[in-house]
Structures are given as C-alpha cells and as structure tokens.
C-alpha atoms as a PDB file:
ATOM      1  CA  UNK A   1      -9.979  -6.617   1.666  1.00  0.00           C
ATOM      2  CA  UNK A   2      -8.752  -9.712   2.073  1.00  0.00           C
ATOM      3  CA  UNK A   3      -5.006 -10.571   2.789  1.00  0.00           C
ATOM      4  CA  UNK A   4      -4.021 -14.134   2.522  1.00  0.00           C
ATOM      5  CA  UNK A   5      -2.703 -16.255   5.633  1.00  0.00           C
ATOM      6  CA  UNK A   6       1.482 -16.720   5.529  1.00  0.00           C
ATOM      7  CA  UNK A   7       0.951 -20.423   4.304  1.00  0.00           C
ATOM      8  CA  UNK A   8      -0.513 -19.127   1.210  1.00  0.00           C
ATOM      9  CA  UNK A   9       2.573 -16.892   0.402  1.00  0.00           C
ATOM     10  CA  UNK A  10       4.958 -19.882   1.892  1.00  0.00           C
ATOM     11  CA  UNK A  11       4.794 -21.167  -1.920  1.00  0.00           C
ATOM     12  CA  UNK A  12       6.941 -19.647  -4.525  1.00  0.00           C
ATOM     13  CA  UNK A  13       4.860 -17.968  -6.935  1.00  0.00           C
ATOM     14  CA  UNK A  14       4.957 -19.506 -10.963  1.00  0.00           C
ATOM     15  CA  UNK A  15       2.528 -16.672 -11.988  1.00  0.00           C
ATOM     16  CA  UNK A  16       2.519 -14.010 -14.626  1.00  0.00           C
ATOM     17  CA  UNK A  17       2.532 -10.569 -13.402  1.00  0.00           C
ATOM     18  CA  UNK A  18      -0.008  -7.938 -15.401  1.00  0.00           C
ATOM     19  CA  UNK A  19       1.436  -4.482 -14.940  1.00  0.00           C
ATOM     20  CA  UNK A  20      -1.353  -1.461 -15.906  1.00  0.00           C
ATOM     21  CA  UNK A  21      -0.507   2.415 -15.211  1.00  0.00           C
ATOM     22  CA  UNK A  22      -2.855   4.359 -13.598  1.00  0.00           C
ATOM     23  CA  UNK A  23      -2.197   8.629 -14.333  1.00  0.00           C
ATOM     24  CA  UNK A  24      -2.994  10.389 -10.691  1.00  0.00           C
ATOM     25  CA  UNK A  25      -2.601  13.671  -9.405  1.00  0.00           C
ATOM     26  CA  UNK A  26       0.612  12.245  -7.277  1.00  0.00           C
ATOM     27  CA  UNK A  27       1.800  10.905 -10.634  1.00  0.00           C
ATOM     28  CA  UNK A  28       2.093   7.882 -12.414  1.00  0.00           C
ATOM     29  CA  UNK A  29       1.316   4.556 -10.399  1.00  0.00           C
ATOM     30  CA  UNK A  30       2.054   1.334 -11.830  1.00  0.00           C
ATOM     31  CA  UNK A  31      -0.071  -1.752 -10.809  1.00  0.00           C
ATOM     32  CA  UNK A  32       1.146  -4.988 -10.837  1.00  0.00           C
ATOM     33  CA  UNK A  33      -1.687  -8.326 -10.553  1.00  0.00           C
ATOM     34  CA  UNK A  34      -1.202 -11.983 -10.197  1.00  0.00           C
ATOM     35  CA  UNK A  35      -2.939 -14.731 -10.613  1.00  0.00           C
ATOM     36  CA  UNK A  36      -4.147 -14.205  -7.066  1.00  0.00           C
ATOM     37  CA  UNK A  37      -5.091 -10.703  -6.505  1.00  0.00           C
ATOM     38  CA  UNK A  38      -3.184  -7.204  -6.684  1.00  0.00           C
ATOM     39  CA  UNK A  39       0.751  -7.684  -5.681  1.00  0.00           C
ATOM     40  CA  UNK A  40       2.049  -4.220  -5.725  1.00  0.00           C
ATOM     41  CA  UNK A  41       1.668  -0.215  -7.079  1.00  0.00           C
ATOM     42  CA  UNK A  42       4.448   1.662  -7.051  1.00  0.00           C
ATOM     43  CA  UNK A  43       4.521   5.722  -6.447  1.00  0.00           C
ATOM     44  CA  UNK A  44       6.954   7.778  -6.985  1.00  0.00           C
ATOM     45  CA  UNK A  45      10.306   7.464  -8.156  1.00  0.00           C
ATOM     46  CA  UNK A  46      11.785   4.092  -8.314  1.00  0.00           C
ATOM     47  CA  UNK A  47       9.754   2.225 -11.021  1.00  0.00           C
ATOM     48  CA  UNK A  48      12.434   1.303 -13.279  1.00  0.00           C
ATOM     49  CA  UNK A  49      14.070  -0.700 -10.223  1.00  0.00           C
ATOM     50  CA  UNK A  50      10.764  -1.480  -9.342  1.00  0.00           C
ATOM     51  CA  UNK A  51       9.759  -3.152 -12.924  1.00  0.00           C
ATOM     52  CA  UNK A  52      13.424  -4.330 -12.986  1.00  0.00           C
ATOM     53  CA  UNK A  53      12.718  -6.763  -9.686  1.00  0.00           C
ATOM     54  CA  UNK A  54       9.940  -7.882 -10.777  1.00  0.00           C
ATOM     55  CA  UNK A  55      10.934  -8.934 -14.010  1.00  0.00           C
ATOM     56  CA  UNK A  56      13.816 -11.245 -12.533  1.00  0.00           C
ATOM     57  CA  UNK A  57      11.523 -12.940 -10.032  1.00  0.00           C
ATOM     58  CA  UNK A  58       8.376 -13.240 -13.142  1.00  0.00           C
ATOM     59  CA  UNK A  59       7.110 -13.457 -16.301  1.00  0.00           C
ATOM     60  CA  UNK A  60       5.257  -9.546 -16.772  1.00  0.00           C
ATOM     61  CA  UNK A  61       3.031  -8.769 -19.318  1.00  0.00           C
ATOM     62  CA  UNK A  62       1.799  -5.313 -19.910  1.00  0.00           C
ATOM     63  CA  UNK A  63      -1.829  -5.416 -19.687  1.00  0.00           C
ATOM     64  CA  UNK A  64      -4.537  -2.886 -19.654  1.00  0.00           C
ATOM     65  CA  UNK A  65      -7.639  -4.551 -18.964  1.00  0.00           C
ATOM     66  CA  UNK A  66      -7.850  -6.638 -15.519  1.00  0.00           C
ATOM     67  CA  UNK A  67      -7.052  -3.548 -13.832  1.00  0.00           C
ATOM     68  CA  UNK A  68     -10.577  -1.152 -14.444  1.00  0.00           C
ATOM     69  CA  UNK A  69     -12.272  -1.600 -11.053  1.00  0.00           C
ATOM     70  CA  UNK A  70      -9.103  -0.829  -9.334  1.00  0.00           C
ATOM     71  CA  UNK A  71      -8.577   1.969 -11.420  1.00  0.00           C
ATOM     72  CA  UNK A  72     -12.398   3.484 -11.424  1.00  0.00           C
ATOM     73  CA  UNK A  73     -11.917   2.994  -6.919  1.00  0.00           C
ATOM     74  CA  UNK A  74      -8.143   5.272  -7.558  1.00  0.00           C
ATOM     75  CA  UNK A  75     -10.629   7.523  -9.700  1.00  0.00           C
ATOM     76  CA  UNK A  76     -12.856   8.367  -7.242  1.00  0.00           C
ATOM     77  CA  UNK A  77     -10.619   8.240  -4.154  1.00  0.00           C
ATOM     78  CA  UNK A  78      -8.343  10.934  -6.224  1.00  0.00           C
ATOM     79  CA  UNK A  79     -12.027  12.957  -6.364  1.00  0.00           C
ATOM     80  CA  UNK A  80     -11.919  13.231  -3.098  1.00  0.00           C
ATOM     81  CA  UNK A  81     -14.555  10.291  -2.585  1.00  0.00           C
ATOM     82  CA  UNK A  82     -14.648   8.008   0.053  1.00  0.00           C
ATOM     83  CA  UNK A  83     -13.427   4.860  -1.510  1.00  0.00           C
ATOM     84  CA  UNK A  84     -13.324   0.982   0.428  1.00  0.00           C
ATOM     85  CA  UNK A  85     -10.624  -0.928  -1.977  1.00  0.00           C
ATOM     86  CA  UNK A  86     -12.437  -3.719  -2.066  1.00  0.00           C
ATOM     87  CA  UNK A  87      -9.978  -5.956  -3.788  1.00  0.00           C
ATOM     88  CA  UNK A  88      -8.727  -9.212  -4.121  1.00  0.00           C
ATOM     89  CA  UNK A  89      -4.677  -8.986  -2.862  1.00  0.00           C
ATOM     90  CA  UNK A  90      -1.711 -10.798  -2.822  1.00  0.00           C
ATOM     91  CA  UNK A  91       1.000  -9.167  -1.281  1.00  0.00           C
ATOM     92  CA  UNK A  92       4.410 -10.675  -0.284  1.00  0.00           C
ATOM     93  CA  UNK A  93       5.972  -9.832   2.986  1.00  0.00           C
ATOM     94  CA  UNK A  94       7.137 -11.385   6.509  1.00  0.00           C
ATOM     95  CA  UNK A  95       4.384 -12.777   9.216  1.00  0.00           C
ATOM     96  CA  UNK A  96       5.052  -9.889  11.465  1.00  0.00           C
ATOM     97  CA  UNK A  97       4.456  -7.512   7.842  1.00  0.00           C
ATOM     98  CA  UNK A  98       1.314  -9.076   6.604  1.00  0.00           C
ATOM     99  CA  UNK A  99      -0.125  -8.511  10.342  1.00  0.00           C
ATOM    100  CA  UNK A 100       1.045  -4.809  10.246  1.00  0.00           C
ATOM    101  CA  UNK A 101      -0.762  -4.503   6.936  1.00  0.00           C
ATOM    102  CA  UNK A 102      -3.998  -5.933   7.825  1.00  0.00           C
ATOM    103  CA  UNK A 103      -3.671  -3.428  10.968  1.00  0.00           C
ATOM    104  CA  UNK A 104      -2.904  -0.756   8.440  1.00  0.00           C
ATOM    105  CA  UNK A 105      -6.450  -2.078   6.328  1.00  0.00           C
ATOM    106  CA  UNK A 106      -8.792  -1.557   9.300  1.00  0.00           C
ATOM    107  CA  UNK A 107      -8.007   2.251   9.982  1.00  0.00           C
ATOM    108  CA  UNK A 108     -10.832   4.412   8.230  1.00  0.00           C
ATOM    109  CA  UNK A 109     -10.918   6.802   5.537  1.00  0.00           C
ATOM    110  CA  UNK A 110      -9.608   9.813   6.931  1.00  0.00           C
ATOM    111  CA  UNK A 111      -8.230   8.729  10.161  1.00  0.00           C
ATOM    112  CA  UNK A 112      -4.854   8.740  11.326  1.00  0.00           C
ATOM    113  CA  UNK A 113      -2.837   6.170  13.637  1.00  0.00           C
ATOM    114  CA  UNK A 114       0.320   6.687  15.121  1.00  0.00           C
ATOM    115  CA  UNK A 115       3.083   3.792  14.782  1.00  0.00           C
ATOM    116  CA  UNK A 116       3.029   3.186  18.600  1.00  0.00           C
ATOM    117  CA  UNK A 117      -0.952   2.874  18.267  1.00  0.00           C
ATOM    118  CA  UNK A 118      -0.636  -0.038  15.438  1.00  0.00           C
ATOM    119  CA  UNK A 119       2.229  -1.774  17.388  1.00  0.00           C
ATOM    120  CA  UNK A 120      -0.231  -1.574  20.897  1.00  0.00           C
ATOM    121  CA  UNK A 121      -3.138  -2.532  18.240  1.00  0.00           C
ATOM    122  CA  UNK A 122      -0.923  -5.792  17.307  1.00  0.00           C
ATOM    123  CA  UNK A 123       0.128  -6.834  20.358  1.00  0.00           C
ATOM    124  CA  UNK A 124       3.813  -5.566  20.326  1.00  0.00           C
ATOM    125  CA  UNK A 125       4.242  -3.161  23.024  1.00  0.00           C
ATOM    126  CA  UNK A 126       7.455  -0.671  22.156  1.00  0.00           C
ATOM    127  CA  UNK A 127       7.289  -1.785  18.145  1.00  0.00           C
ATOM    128  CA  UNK A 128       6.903   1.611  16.729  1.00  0.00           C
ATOM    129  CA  UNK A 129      10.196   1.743  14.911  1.00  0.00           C
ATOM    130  CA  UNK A 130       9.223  -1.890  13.764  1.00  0.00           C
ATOM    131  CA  UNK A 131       5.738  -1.019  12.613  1.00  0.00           C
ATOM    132  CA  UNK A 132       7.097   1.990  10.825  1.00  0.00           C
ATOM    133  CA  UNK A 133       9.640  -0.661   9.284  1.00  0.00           C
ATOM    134  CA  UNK A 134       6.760  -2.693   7.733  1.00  0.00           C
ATOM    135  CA  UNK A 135       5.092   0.413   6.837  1.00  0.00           C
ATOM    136  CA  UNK A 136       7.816   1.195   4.469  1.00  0.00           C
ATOM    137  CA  UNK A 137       7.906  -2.178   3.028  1.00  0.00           C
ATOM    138  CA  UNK A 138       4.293  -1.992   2.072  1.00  0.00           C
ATOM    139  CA  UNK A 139       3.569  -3.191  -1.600  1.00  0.00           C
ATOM    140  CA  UNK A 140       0.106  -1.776  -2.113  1.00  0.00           C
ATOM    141  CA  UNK A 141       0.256   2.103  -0.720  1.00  0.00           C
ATOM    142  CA  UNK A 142      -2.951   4.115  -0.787  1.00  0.00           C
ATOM    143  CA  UNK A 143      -4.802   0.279  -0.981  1.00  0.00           C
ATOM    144  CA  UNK A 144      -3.450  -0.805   2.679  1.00  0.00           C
ATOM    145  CA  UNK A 145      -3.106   2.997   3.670  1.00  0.00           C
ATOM    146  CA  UNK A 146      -0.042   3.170   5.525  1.00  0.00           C
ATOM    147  CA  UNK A 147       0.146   6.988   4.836  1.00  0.00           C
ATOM    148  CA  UNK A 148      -2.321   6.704   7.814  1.00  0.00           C
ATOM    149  CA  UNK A 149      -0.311   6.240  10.134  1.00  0.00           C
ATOM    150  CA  UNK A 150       2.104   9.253  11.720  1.00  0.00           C
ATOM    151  CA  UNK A 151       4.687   9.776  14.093  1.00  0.00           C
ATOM    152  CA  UNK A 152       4.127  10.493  17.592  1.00  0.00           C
ATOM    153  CA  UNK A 153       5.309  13.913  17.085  1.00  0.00           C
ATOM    154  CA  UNK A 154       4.629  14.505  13.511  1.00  0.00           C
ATOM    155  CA  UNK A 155       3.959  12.859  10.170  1.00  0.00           C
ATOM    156  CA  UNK A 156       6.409  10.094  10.094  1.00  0.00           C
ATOM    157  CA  UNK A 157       7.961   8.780   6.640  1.00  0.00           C
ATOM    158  CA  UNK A 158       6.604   7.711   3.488  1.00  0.00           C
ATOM    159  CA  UNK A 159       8.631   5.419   0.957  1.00  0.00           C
ATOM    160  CA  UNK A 160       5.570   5.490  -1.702  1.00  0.00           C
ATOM    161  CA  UNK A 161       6.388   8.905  -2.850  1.00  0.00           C
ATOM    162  CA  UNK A 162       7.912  10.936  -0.033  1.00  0.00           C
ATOM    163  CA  UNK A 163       6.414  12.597   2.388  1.00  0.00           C
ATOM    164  CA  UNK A 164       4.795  15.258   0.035  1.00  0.00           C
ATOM    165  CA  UNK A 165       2.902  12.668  -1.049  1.00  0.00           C
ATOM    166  CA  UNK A 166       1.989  11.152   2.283  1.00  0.00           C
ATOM    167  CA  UNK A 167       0.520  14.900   3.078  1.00  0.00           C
ATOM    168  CA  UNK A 168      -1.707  15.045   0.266  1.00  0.00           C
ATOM    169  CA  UNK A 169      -2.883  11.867   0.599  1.00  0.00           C
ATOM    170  CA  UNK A 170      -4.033  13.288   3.963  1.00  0.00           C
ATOM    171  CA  UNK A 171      -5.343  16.211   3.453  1.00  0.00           C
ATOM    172  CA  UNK A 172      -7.432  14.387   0.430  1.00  0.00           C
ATOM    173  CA  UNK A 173      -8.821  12.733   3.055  1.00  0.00           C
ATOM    174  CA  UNK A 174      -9.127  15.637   6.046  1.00  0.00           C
ATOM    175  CA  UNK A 175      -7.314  13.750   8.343  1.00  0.00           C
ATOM    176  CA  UNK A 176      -6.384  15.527  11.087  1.00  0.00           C
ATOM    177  CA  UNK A 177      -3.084  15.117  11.125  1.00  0.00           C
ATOM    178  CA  UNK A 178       0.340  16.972  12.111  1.00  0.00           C
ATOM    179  CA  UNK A 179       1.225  18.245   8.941  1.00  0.00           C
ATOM    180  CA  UNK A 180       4.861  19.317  10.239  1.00  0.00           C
END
C-alpha cells in the first residue's frame, strides 16, 4: 500500500472523483477514486454529507468500472479471507494523520493495537487521544484498518460505522480483542 509523502497532497487537487458502491454485510460502502489512487469509502451513515463534501470540493462522476479489484479484495475479505489491499491511495489528511495511517497499514490481518501502542510505534509518547483523533479522521476504513486498533481498556471508537461495526470487523478477522 502505498501512501503518498505530504508534498504530494500539498497541491490542490483538479481531479475528477469516480464514486462506485460496493453492497457488504456492514452495508453499503461508497468508494470514491482519483486520478491518483483510492481517496475515501464511506460506512455507515453519513453518505449524503459525505457525497455532499465531495461534490463542493470536485467534479464526481458515478462510475462502475475502475473500482473491480478493489471490490473482488472487499469480496473476499467479507468471506472471511485474508485479504492485503494492495492498492494505489490517495488520501488527504495532516502530516501527523498520514503517519498515523501508514502506522495503521502495517498492523496484520487479525491483530489488534492499542492507541498508546501506535502513538509509542510513531514516536509520540502520551499521543493516544491524538492517535485515536486521526483514527477517526481516516478516509479509507477497512483499507488502512484503523478498526485495529482498541482502547487500553476496551474497544475504543469507530466513526466508519459505529462500534458494531468495528466488532465485526474483528471478529471477521479473530482478533483477539476486548469485545466490551
């Protein structure tokens, strides 16, 4: 998986977003591509804000094709298959967030993290609130799995869905995890 370097993301984006919906046992996810890679899926509630933003900031095109790999990985990892996403991806977020995502990229398949372990992991002793603040900004759930990481003393939050979904995506995955 390859996350692009701040400089990259420094320059404002004249690119047409392709948006393709993907049916999953969490629901519907909406993906959203650039010209450089995957930008975003949404899960869960919030799509029509989410479409909504991204249609004052772009020009979005619904399109189907462009989107069949990612959606054949989703496929399998939704079978209960070990999936590695990877996918070109172009997500948009702070420094300090893109390094809390590529953290976020290297935990395995069925592992779990805690917030304070990714903040250690990164350098920023004492940053578990602000690791679980990047967590919750992250554009491409289930792809960089931030539902891998958990609270010290239990599971933690998930914006991509609630924490419902953040279980599942878990116990999909038999991570041993507090489930509380």
């Amino acid at each position: 998986m390859n996350i692009p370097d701040m400089s990259l993301l420094s320059q404002k984006p004249k690119n047409i977003l392709a948006i393709g919906l993907f049916s999953s046992p969490i629901g519907e996810i909406f993906a959203v591509s650039g010209n450089k890679g995957l930008k975003g899926l949404c899960v869960g509630a919030g799509k029509a804000g989410f479409i909504a933003g991204l249609k004052r900031k772009y020009r979005v095109v619904e399109k189907k094709e462009g989107f069949a790999r990612l959606f054949k990985l989703l496929d399998s990892y939704f079978k209960g298959k070990k999936v590695s996403f990877d996918l070109d991806i172009d997500p948009e977020g702070t420094e300090f967030e893109l390094k809390v995502w590529r953290a976020l990229s290297r935990i395995p398949y069925g592992e779990t993290r805690s917030y304070g372990d990714v903040a250690v992991e990164i350098g920023i002793k004492g940053g578990a609130r602000a690791v679980g603040g990047a967590c919750g900004k992250n554009p491409l759930p289930i792809i960089v799995p931030c539902h891998r990481v958990v609270g010290a003393l239990g599971l933690g939050g998930y914006s991509a869905g609630g924490v419902g979904t953040k279980e599942i995506l878990l116990r999909l995955e038999g991570a041993p995890a507090p489930l509380s």
